[in-house]
Protein backbone atom coordinates (compact mmCIF):
# COMPACT_ATOMS: atom_id res chain seq x y z
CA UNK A 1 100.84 118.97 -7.21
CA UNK A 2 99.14 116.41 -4.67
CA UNK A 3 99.02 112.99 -4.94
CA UNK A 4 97.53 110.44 -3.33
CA UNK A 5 98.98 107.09 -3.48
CA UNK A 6 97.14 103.69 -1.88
CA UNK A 7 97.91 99.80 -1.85
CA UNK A 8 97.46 96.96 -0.33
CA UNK A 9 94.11 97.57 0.88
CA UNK A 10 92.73 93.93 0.44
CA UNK A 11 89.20 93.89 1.08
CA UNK A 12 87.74 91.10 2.60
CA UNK A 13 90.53 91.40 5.36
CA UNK A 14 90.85 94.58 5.40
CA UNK A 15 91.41 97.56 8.52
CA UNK A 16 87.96 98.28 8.92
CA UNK A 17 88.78 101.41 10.97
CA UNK A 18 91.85 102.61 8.85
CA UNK A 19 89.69 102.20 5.13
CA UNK A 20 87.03 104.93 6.59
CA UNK A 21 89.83 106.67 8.07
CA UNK A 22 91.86 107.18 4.60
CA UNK A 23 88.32 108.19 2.54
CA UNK A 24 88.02 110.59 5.19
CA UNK A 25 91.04 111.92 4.81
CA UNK A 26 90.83 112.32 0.97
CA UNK A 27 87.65 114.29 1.14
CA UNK A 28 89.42 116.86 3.28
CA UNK A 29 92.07 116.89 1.06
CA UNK A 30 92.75 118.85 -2.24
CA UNK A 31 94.37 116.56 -4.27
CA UNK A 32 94.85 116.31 -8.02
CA UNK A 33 95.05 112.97 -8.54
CA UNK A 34 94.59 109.45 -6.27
CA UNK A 35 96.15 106.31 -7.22
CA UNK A 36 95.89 103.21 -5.88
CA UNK A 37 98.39 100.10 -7.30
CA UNK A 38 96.47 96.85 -6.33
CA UNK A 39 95.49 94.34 -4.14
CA UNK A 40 92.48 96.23 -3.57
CA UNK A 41 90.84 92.44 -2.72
CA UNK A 42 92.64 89.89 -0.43
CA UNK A 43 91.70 86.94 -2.63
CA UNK A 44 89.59 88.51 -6.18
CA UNK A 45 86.15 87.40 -4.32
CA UNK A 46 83.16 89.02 -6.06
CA UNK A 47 82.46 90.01 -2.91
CA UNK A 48 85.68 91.85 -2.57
CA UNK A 49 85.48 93.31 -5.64
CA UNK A 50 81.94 95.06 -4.96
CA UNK A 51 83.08 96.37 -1.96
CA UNK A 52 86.33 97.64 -3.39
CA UNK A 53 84.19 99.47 -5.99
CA UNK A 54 82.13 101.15 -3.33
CA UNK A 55 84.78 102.51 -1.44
CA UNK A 56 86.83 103.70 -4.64
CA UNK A 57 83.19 105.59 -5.59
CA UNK A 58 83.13 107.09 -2.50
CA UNK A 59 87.22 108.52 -2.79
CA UNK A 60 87.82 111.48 -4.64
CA UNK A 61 88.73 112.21 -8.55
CA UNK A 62 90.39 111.42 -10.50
CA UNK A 63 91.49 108.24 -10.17
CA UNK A 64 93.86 105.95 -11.68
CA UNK A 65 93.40 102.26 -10.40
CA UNK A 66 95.78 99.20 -11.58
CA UNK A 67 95.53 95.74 -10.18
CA UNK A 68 98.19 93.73 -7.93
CA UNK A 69 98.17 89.71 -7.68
CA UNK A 70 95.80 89.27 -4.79
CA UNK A 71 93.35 90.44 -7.45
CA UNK A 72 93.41 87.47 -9.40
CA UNK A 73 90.75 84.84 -8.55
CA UNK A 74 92.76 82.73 -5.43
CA UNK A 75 90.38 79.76 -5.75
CA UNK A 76 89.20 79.42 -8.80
CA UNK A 77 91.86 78.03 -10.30
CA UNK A 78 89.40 78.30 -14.18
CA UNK A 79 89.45 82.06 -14.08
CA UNK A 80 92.99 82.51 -12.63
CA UNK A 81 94.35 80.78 -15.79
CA UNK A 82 92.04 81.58 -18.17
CA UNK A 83 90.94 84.99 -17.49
CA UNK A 84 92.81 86.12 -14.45
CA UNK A 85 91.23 89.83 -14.14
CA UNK A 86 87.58 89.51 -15.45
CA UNK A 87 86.29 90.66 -11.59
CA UNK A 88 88.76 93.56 -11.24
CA UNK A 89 87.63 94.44 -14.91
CA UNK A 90 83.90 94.15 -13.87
CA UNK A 91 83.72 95.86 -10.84
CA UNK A 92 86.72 98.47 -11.09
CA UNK A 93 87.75 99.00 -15.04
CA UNK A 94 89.86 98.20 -17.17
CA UNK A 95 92.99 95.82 -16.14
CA UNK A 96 95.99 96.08 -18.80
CA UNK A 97 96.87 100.04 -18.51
CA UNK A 98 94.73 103.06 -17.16
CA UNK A 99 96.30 106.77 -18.05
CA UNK A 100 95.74 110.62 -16.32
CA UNK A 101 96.72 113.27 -18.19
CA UNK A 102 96.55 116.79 -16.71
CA UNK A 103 98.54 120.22 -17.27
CA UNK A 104 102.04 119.21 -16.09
CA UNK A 105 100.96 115.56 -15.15
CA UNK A 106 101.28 112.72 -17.43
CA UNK A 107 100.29 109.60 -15.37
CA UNK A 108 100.73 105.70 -16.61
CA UNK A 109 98.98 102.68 -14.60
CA UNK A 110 100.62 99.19 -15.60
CA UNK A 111 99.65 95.62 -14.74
CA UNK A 112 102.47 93.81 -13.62
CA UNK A 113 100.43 91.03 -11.65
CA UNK A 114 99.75 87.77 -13.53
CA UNK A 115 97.15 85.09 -12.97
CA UNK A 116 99.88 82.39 -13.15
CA UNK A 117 103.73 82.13 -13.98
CA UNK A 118 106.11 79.81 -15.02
CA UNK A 119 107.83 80.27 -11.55
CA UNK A 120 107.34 78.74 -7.91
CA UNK A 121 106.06 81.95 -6.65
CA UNK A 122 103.33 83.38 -8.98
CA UNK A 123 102.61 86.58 -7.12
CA UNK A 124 105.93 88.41 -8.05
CA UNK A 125 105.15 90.17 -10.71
CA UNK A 126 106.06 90.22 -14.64
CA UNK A 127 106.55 93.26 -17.11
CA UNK A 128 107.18 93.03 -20.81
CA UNK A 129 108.70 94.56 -23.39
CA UNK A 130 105.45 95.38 -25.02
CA UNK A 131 104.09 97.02 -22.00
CA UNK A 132 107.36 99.04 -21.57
CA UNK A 133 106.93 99.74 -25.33
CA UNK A 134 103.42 100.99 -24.83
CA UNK A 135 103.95 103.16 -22.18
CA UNK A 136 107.00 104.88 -23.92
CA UNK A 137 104.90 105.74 -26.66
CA UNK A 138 102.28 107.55 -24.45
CA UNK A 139 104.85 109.36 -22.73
CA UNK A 140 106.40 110.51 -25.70
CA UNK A 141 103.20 111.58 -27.14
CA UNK A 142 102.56 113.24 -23.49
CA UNK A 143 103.68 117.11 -23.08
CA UNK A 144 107.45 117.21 -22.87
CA UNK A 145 107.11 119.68 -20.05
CA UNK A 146 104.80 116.84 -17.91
CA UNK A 147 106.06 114.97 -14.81
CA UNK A 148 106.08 111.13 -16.16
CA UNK A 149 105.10 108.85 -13.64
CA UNK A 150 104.54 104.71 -13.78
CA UNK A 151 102.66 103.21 -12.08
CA UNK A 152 102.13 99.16 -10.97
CA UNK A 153 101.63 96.89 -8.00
CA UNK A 154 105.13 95.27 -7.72
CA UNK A 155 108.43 97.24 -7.77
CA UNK A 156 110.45 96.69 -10.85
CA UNK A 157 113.93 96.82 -8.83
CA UNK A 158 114.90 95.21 -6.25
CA UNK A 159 114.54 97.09 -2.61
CA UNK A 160 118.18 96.77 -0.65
CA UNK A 161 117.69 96.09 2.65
CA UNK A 162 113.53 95.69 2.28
CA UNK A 163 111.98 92.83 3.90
CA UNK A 164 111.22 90.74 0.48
CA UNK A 165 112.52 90.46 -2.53
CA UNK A 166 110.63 92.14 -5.54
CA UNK A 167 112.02 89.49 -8.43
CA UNK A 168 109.77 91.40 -10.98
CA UNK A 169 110.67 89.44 -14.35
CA UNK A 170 112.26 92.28 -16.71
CA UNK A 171 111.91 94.73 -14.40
CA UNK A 172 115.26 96.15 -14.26
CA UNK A 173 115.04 96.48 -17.88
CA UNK A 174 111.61 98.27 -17.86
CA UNK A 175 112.98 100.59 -15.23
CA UNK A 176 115.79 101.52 -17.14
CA UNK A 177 114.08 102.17 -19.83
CA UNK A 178 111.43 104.47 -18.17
CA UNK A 179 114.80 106.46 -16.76
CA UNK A 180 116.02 107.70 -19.62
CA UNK A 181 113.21 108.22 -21.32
């Protein structure tokens, strides 16, 4: 099984060279599946956005696409409180959960960015219990025999030694919970 994984791509500052580079790569490459976990836009531009979407048309499929906090409107403070992924939705799809299923593959993309948080520090991310609780119930309706893999922008535990700290609110708990499942 091949996967593809992507992040941080953040068009509108983006590695020019490096983006054409990695799509052609992919085409080359016989994957089954490519996933990319967010900030495909540096700061959720329209702009951004449309050229996100033409590079993701141009990558291989299937494709499972989730958004990270740079995709949330930077500057327009309106749509960052009120409706936080209405670009990504528009020009990439839908924003709360995207899922792959394929023979042996059982594949769930989570939104753990936010538009705004009760904390200094709004781009850590957030995961509830009713995400956790959604995604549990897919998997368990997924083939037992599948590999189950989440996932989201942010890491939900913390990374020892890494160069910043995750913080994901309940994300220790939703990682726990995706262990033993």
């Amino acid at each position: 099984m091949r996967i593809a994984h992507l992040s941080d791509i953040h068009f509108g500052g983006e590695n020019v060279e490096a983006v054409a580079a990695v799509r052609e790569w992919l085409a080359t490459d016989r994957l089954d599946l490519v996933v990319v976990s967010g900030d495909l836009t540096r700061f959720g531009e329209k702009g951004e956005f449309a050229s996100a979407a033409a590079w993701l048309r141009q990558l291989p499929e299937p494709q499972l696409v989730t958004p990270g906090n740079h995709d949330a409107p930077y500057l327009a403070w309106y749509d960052r409180l009120f409706t936080p992924f209405a670009r990504y939705e528009r020009a990439i799809g839908r924003a709360r959960f995207q899922t792959h299923l394929a023979p042996g593959l059982a594949v769930y993309g989570l939104n753990t960015a936010r538009g705004v948080q009760p904390r200094a520090n709004w781009s850590k991310g957030q995961i509830s219990r009713r995400q956790v609780e959604e995604a549990l119930a897919w998997f368990a309706a997924a083939p037992a025999e599948s590999l189950k893999i989440v996932v989201c922008h942010h890491p939900l535990t913390e990374m020892i030694g890494g160069p910043m700290t995750g913080k994901v609110w309940n994300g220790e708990a939703a990682a726990k919970a995706f262990a033993e499942a």
